[in-house]
Protein backbone atom coordinates (compact mmCIF):
# COMPACT_ATOMS: atom_id res chain seq x y z
CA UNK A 1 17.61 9.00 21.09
CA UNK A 2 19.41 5.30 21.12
CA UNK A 3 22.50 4.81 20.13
CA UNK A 4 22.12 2.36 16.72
CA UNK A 5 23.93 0.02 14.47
CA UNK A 6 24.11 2.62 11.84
CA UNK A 7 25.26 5.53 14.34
CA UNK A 8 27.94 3.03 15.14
CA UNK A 9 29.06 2.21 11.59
CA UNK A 10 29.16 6.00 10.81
CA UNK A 11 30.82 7.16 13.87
CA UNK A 12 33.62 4.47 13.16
CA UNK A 13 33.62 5.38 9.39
CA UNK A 14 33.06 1.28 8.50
CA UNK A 15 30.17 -0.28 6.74
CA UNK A 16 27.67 -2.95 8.56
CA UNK A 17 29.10 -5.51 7.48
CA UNK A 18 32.37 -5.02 8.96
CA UNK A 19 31.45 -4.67 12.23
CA UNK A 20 29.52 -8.02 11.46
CA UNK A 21 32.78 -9.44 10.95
CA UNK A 22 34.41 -7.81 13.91
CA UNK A 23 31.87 -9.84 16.38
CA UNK A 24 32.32 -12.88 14.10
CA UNK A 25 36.10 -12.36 15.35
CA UNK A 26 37.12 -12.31 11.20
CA UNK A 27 40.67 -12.61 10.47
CA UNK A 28 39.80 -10.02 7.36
CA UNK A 29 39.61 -7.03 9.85
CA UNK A 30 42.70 -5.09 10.55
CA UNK A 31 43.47 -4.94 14.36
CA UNK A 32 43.25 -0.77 14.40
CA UNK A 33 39.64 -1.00 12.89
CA UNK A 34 38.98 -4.11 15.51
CA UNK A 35 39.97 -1.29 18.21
CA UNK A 36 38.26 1.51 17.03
CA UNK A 37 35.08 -0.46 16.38
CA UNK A 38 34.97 -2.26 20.26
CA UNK A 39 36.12 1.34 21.49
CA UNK A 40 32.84 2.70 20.45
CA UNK A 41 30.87 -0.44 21.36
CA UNK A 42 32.56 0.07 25.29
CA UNK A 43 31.84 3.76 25.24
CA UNK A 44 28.59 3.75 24.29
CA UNK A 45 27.67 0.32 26.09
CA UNK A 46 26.57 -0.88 23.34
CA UNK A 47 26.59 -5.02 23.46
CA UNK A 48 26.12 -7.67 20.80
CA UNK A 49 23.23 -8.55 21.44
CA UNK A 50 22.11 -5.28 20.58
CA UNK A 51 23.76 -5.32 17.36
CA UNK A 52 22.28 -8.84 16.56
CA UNK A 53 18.56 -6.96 16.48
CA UNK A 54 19.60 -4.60 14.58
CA UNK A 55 21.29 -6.57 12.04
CA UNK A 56 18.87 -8.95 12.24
CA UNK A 57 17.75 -8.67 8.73
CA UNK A 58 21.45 -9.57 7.37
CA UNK A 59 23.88 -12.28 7.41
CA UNK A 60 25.54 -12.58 10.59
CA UNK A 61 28.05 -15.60 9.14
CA UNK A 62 27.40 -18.10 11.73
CA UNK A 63 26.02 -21.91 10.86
CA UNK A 64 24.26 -24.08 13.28
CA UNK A 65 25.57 -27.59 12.62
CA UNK A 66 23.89 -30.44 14.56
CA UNK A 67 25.12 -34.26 13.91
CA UNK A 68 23.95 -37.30 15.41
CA UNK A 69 26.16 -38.61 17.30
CA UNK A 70 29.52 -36.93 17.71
CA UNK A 71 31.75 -40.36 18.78
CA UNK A 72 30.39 -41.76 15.29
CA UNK A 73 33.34 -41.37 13.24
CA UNK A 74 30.84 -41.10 10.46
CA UNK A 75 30.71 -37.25 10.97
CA UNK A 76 34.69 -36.55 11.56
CA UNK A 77 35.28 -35.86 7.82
CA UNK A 78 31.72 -33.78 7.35
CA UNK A 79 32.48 -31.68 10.43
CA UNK A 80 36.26 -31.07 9.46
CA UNK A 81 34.91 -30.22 5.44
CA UNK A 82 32.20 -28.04 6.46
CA UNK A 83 34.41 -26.08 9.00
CA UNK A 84 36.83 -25.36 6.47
CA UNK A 85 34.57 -24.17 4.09
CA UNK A 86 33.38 -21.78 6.40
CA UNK A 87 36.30 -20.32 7.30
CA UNK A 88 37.32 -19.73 3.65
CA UNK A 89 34.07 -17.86 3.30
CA UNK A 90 34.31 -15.94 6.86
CA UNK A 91 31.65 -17.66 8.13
CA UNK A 92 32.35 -19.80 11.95
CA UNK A 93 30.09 -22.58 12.87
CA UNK A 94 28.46 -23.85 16.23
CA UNK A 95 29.06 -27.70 16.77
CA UNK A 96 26.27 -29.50 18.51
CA UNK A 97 25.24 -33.23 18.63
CA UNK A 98 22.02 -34.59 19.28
CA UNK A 99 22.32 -38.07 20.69
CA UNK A 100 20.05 -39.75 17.96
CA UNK A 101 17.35 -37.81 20.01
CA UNK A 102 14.55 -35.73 18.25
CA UNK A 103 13.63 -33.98 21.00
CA UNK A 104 17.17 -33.06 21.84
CA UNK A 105 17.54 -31.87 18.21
CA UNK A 106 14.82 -29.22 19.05
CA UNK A 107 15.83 -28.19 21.64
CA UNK A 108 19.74 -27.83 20.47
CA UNK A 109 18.10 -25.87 16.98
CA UNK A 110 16.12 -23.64 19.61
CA UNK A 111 19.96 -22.89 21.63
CA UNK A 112 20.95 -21.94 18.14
CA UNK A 113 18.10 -19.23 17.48
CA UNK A 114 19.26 -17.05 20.64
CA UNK A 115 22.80 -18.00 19.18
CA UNK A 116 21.63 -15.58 16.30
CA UNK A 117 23.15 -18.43 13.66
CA UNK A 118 22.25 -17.65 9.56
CA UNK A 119 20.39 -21.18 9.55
CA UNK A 120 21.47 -25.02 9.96
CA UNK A 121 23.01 -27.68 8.68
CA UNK A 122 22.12 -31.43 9.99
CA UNK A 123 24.01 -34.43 9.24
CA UNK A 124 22.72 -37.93 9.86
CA UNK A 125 19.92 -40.06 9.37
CA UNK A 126 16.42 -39.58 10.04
CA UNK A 127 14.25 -41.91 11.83
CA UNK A 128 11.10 -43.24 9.82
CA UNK A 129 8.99 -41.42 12.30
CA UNK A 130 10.36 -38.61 11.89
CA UNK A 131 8.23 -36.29 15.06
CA UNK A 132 10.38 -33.02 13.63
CA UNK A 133 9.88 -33.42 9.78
CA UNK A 134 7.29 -30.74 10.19
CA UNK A 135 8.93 -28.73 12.54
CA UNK A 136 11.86 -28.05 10.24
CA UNK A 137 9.47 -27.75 7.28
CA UNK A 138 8.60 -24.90 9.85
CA UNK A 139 11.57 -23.68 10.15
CA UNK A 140 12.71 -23.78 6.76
CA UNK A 141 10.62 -20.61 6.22
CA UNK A 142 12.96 -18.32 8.02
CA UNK A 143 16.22 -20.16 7.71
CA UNK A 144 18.18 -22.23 5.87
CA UNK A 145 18.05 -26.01 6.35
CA UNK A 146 20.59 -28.26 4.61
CA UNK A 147 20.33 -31.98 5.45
CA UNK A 148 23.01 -34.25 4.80
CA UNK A 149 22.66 -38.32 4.12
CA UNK A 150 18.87 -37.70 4.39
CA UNK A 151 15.69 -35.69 2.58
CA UNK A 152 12.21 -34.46 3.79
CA UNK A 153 9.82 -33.33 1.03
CA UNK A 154 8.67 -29.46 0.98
CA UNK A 155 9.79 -26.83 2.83
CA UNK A 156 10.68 -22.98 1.90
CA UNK A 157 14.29 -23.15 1.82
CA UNK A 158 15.00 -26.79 2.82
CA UNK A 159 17.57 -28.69 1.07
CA UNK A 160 19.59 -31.94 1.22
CA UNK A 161 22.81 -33.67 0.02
CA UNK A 162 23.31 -37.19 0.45
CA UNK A 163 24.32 -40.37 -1.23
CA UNK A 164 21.35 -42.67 -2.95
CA UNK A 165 22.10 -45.53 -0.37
CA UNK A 166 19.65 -47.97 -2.22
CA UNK A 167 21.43 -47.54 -5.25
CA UNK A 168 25.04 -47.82 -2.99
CA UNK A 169 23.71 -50.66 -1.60
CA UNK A 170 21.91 -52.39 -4.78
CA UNK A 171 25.68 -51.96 -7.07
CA UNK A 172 27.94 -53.40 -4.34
CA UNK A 173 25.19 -56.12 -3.74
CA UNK A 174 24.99 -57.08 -7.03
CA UNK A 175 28.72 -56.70 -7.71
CA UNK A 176 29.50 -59.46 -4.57
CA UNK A 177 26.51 -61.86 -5.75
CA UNK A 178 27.89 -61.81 -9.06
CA UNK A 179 31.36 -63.27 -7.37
CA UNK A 180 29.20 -66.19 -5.74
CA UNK A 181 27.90 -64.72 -2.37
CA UNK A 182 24.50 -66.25 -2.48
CA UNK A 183 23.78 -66.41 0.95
CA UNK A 184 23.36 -62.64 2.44
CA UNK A 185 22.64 -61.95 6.26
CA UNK A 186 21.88 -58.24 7.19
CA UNK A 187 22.39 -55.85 10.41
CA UNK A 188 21.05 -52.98 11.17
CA UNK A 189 18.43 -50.56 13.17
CA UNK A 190 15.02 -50.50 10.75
CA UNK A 191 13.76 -47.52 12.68
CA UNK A 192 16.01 -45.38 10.26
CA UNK A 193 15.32 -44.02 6.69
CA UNK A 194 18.56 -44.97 5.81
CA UNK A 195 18.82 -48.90 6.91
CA UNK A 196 15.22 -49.06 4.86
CA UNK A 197 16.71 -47.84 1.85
CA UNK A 198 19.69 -51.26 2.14
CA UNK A 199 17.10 -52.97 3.14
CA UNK A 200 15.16 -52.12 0.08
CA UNK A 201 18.27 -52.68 -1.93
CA UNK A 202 19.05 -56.31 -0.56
CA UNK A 203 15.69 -57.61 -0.91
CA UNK A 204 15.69 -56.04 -4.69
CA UNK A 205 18.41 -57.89 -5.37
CA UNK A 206 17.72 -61.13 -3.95
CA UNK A 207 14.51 -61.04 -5.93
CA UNK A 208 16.37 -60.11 -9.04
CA UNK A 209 18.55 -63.43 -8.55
CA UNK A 210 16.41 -65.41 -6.80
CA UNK A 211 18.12 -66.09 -3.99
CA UNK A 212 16.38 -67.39 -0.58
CA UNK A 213 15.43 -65.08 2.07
CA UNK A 214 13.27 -64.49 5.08
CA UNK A 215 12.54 -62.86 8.40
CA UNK A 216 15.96 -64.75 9.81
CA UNK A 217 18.24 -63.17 7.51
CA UNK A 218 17.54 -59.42 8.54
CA UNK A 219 18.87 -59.06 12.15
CA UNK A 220 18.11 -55.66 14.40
CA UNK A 221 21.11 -53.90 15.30
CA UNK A 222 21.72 -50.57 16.31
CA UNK A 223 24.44 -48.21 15.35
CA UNK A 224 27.56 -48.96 17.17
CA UNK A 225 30.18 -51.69 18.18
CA UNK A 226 28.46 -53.33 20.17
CA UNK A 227 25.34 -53.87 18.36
CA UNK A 228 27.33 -55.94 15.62
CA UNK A 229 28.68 -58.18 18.60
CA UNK A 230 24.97 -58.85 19.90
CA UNK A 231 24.29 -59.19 16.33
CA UNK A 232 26.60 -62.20 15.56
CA UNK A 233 25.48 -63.55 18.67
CA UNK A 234 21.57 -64.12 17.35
CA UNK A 235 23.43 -64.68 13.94
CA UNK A 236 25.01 -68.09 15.66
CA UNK A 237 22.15 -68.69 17.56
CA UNK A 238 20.30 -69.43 13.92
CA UNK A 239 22.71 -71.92 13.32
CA UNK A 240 23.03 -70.25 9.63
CA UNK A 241 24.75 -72.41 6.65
CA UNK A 242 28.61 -71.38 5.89
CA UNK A 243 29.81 -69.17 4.02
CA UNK A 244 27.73 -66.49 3.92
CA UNK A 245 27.93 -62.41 3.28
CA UNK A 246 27.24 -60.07 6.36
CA UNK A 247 25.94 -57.06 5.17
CA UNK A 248 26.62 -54.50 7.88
CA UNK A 249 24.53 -51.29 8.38
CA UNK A 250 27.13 -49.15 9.39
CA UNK A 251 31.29 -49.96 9.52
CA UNK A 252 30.65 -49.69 13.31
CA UNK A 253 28.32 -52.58 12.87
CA UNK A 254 30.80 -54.36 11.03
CA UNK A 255 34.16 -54.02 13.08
CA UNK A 256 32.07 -55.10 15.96
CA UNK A 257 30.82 -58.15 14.11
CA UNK A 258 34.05 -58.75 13.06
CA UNK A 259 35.59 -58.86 16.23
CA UNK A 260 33.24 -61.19 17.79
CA UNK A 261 33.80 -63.78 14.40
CA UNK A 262 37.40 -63.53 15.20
CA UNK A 263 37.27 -64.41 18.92
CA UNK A 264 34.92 -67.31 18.12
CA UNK A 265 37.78 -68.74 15.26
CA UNK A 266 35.15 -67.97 12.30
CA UNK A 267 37.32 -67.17 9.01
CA UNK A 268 36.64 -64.07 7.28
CA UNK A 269 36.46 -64.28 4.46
CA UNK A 270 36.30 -67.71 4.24
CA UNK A 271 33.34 -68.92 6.33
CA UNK A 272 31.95 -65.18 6.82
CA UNK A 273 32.67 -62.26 4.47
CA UNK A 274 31.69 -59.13 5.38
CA UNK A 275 30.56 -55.60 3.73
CA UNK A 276 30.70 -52.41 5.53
CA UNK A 277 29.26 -49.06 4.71
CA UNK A 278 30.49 -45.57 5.01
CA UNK A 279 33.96 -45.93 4.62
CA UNK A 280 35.16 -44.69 7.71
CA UNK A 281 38.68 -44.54 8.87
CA UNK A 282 38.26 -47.72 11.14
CA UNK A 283 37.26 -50.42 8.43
CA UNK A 284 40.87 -49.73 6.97
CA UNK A 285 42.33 -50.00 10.34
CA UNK A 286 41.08 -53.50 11.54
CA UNK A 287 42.49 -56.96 10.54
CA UNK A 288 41.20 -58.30 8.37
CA UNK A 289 40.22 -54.66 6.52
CA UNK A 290 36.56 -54.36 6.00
CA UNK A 291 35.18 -53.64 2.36
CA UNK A 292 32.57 -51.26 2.25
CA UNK A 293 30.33 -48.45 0.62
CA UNK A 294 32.25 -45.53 0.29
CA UNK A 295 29.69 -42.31 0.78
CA UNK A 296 32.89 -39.81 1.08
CA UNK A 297 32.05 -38.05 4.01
CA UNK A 298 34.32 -34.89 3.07
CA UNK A 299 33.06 -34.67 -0.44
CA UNK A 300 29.35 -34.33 1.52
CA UNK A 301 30.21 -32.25 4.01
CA UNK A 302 32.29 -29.68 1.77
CA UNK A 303 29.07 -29.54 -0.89
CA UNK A 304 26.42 -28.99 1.97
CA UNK A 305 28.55 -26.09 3.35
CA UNK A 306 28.78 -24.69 -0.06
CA UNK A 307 25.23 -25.36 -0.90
CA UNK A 308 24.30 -23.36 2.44
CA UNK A 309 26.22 -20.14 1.76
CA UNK A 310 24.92 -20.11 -1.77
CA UNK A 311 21.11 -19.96 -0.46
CA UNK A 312 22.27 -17.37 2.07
CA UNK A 313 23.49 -15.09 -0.70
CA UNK A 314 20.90 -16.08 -3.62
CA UNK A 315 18.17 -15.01 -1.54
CA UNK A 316 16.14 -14.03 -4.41
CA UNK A 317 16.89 -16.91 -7.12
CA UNK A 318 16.46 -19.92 -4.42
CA UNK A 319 14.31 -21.40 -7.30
CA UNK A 320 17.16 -22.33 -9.38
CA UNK A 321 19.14 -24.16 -6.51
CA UNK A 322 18.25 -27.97 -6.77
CA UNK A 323 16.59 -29.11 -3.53
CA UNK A 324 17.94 -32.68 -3.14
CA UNK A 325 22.17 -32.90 -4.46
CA UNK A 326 23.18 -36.91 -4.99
CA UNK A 327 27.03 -36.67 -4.02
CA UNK A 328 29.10 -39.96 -5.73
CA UNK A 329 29.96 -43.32 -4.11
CA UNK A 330 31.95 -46.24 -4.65
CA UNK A 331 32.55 -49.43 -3.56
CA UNK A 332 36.18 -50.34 -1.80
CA UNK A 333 36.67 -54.01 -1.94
CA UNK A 334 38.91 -54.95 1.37
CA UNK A 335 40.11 -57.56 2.57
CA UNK A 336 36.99 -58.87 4.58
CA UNK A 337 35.55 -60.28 0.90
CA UNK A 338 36.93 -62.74 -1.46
């Protein structure tokens, strides 16, 4: 007869759960029980893996986090909050990123399965055509799903946290055009959910001013330094009417916008003020420091991680957990507006 999970628990005089926590290498396992427990495992060549089927039905304490793109500092403070949690709650994460790729996403949430992970948490935007929204629909019926700084409608046990970026974007808007910025310029990739939602935001609230705008004033960028240097670039080649209010995507957008004003003598804030979003460390870093939309990346992180270990042990009342959580914002004025 084979050797099981239960003959091992009894033989070491331990419940299940402990020797869960002995392969999840948990500080909260004295090093004699440790012994004993891998002592039994060697002698009766018994592996993890085999343990993983036959605690497959229980918690094993191990999150699959994906983000999109790990030099983004975006994700430093989520990572960093959600890690902690974990460990306060004996539970260990595996870190992977997936380029901005969907099909790289898959396949990394795939890796996880065999990885024998409790369920996932993803962090970033998604695209508008979003190929995997049904897939992890899908896969919301065996696992738990939290998404942070995005939402997809449906799903068993899918959840988000995130920041209501068109209301972000519509209260610092408003706030700035109520100082005299009249003239707004935007960057930013359209191909994600969340540059529609400022997009949304400053056409709501040139509307609700009436202030002049058209296909020239929104200007593709992607996501990165770069972009916002290419970005300023087509901005000059419009031969645009000074000042005016750059309204940046992302603060990577906007410290590489910023840098190319600077080299070309443009005054910020002066001729060209600028507004960030995210908050990340960098916008306070740069001279002139960039105001922006403060989502507090930590505050996100730290509730998704929570959020995920409360589905994994309110299995039974998962209709009382809210599916979408808005976490709070603000707006830091810098140095890059008047």
């Amino acid at each position: 007869m084979a050797y099981t999970i239960n003959d091992l628990a009894k033989e070491c005089n331990v419940s299940i759960a402990t020797i869960s926590r002995v392969l999840n290498n948990s500080p909260k396992v004295s090093p004699k029980t440790k012994e004993k427990i891998l002592q039994a495992m060697k002698e009766h060549n018994y592996s993890p893996n085999s343990l993983a089927r036959g605690m497959k039905k229980m918690n094993m304490n191990i999150i699959g986090v994906l983000i999109s793109d790990i030099a983004n500092p975006f994700f430093t403070d989520i990572v960093k909050s959600i890690e902690q949690i974990a460990q306060k709650n004996d539970y260990k994460i595996f870190l992977c990123s997936t380029q901005n790729d969907i099909e790289q996403e898959r396949k990394q949430i795939e890796l996880l399965k065999q990885k024998q992970v409790d369920g996932f948490i993803l962090a970033g935007s998604r695209p508008v055509d979003d190929k995997n929204e049904a897939y992890l629909i899908e896969l919301s019926k065996n696992y738990p799903v939290v998404l942070i700084n995005s939402f997809i409608e449906g799903g068993d046990k899918l959840y988000s946290v995130m920041v209501d970026e068109k209301e972000a974007a519509e209260n610092a808007l408003d706030l700035l055009v109520q100082k005299g910025y009249k003239n707004i310029y935007f960057f930013g990739d359209p191909a994600w959910k969340t540059t529609q939602a400022k997009i949304q935001a400053l056409n709501s609230i040139c509307k609700k001013y009436d202030l002049y705008i058209d296909d020239n004033h929104f200007i593709n960028c992607e996501y990165g330094y770069n972009s916002g240097i290419e970005g300023i670039n087509k901005l000059l080649n419009l031969n645009p009417k000074f000042p005016l209010l750059l309204f940046c995507a992302s603060d990577q957008i906007a410290v590489g916008a910023k840098k190319a004003l600077s080299e070309r003598s443009i005054k910020i804030p002066e001729q060209v003020s600028i507004l960030g979003f995210s908050n990340t460390v960098i916008s306070a870093l740069v001279t002139p420091t960039i105001t922006t939309v403060d989502q507090k990346m930590y505050s996100m992180g730290e509730q998704a991680a929570k959020l995920f270990i409360k589905i994994c042990n309110n299995k039974k009342n998962l209709g009382q957990i809210k599916k979408k959580t808005l976490s709070e914002y603000n707006l830091i004025q810098r140095e890059s507006t008047i």
